[in-house]
C-alpha atoms as a PDB file:
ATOM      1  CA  UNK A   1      10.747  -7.839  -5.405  1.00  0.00           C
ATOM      2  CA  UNK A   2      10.670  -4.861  -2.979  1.00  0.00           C
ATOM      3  CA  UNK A   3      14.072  -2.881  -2.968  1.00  0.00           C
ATOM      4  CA  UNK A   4      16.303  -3.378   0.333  1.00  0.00           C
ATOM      5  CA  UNK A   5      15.915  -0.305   2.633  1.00  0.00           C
ATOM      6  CA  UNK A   6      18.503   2.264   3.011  1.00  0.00           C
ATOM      7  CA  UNK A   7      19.521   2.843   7.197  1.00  0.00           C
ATOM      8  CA  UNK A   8      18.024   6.409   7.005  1.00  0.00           C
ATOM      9  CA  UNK A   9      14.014   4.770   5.611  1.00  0.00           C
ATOM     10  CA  UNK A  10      14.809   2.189   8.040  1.00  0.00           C
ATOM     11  CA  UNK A  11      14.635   4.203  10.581  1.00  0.00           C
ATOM     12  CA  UNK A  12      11.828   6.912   9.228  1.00  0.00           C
ATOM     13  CA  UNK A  13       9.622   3.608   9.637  1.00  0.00           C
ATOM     14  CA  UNK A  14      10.482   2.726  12.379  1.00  0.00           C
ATOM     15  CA  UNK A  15       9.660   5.813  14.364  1.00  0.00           C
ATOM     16  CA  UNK A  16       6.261   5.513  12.000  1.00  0.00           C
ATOM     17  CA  UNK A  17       5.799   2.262  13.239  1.00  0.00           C
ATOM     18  CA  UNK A  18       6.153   2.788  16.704  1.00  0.00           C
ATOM     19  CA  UNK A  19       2.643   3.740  17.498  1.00  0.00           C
ATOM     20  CA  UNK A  20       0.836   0.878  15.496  1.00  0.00           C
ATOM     21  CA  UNK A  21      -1.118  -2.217  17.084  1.00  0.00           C
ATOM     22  CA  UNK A  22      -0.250  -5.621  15.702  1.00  0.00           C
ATOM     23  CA  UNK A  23      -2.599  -6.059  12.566  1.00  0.00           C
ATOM     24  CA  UNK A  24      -1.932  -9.758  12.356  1.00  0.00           C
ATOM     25  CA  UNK A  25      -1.096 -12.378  14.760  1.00  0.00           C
ATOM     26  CA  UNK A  26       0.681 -15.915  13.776  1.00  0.00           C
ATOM     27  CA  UNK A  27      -0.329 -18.819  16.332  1.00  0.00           C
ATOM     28  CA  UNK A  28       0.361 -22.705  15.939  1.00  0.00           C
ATOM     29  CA  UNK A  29       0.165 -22.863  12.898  1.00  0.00           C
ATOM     30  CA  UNK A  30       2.935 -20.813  11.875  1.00  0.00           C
ATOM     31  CA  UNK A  31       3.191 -19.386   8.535  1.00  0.00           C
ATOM     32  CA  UNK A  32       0.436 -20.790   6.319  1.00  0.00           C
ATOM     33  CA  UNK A  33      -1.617 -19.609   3.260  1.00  0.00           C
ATOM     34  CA  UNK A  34      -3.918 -17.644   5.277  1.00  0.00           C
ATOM     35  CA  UNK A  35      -1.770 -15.921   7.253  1.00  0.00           C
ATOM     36  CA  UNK A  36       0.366 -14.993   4.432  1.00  0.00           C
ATOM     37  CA  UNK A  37      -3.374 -13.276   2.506  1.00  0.00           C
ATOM     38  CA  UNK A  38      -4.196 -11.732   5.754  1.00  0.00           C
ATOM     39  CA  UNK A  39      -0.512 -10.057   5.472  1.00  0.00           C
ATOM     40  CA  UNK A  40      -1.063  -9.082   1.722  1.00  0.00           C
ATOM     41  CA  UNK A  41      -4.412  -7.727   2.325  1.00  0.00           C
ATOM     42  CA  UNK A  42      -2.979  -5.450   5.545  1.00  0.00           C
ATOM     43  CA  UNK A  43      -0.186  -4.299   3.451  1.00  0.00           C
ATOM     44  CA  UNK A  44      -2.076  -3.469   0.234  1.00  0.00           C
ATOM     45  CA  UNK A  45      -4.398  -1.045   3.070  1.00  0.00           C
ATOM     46  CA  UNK A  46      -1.617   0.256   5.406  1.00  0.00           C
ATOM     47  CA  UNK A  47       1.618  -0.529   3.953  1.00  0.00           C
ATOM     48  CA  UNK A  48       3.079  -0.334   7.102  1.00  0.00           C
ATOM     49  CA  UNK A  49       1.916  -3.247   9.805  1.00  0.00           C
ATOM     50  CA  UNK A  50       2.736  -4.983  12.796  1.00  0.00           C
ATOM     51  CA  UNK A  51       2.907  -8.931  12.876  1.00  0.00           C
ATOM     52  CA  UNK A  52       2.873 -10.608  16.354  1.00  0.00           C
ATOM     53  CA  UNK A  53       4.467 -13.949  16.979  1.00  0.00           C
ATOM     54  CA  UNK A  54       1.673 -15.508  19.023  1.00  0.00           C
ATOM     55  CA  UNK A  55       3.138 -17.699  22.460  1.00  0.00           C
ATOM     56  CA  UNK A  56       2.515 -20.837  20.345  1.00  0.00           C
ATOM     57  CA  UNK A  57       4.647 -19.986  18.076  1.00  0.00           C
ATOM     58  CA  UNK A  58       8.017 -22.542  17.382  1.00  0.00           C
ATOM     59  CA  UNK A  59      10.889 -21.717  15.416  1.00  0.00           C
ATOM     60  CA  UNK A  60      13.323 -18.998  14.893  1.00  0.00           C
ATOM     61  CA  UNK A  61      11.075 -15.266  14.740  1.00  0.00           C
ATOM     62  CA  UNK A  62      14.512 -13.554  12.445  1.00  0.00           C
ATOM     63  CA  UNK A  63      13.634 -16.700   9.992  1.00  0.00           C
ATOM     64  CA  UNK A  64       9.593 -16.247  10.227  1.00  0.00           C
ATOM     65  CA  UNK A  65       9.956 -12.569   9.508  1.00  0.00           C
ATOM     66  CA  UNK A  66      12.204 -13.424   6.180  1.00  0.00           C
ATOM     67  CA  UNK A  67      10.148 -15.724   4.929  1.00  0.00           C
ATOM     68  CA  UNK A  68       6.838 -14.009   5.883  1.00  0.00           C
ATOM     69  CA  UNK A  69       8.342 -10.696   3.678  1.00  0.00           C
ATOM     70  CA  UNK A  70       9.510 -12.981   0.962  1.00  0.00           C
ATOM     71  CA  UNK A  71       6.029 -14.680   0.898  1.00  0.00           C
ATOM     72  CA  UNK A  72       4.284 -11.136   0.451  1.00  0.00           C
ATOM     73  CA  UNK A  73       7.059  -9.142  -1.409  1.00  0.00           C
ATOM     74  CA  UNK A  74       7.683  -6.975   1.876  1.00  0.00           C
ATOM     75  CA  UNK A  75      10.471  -5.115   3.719  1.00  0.00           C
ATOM     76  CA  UNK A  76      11.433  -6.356   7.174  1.00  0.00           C
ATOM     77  CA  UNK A  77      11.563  -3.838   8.694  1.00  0.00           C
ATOM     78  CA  UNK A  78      12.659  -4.769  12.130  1.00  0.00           C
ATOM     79  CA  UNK A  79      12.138  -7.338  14.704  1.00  0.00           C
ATOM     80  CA  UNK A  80      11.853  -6.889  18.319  1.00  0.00           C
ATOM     81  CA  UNK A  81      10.897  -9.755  20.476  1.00  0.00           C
ATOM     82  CA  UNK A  82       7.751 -11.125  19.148  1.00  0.00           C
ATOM     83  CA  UNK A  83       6.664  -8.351  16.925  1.00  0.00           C
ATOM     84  CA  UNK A  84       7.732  -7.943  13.017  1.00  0.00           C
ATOM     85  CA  UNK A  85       7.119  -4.621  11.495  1.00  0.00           C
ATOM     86  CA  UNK A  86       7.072  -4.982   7.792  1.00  0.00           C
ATOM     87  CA  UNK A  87       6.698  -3.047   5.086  1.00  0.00           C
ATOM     88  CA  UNK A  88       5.273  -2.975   1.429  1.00  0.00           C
ATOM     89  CA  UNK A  89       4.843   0.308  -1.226  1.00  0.00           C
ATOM     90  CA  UNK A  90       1.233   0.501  -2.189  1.00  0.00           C
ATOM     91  CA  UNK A  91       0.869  -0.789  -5.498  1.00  0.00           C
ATOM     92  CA  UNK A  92      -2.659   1.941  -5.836  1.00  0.00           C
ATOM     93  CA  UNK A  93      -3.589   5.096  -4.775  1.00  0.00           C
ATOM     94  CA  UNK A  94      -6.217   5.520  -2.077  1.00  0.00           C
ATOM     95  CA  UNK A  95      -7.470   9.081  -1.757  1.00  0.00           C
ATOM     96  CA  UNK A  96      -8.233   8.674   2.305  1.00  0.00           C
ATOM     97  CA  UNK A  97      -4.746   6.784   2.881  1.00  0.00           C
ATOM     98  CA  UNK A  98      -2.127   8.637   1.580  1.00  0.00           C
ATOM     99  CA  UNK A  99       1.297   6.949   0.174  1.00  0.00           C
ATOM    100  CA  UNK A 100       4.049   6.907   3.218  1.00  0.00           C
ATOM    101  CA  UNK A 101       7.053   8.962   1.889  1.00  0.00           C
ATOM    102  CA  UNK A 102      10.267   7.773   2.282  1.00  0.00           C
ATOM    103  CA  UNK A 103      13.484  10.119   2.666  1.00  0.00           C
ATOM    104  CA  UNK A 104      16.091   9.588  -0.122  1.00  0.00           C
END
């Protein structure tokens, strides 16, 4: 399980994550198995991503993002309108991706 975030990495990602495109986008669907390996694969490369709630999405976006972080051992990050910005530690190094470093 991913540790909560304190207010002060809360908001180090969010200024990170304010120039990032949506990686992922949840339609009709909603949250199925494939979304929820498209997420895992997206954090495991960029720990840091962008989800967007697609305009055929139903139900409550604050419950999608909880259950989309629980689903894929994230951090929610934040939600604004239709975007989730989640994140999830790197479990391996990649030499041309360095680790995002989080202030105490």
């Amino acid at each position: 399980m991913t540790a909560p975030l304190r207010p002060r990495q809360r908001s180090h990602l969010k200024a990170l994550a304010h120039a990032l495109e949506p990686v992922v986008q949840i339609g009709v669907d909603g949250l199925s198995d494939g979304v929820a390996r498209a997420v895992a694969i997206a954090l495991e490369d960029h720990e840091l991503i962008k989800v967007r709630l697609g305009q055929g999405f139903e139900g409550d976006r604050h419950e999608a993002a909880s259950a989309l972080g629980r689903a894929v051992d994230a951090a929610v990050v934040q939600v604004i309108g239709r975007v989730i910005v989640l994140y999830r530690r790197r479990a391996r190094d990649l030499p041309e991706r360095p680790r995002i470093e989080l202030p105490a």
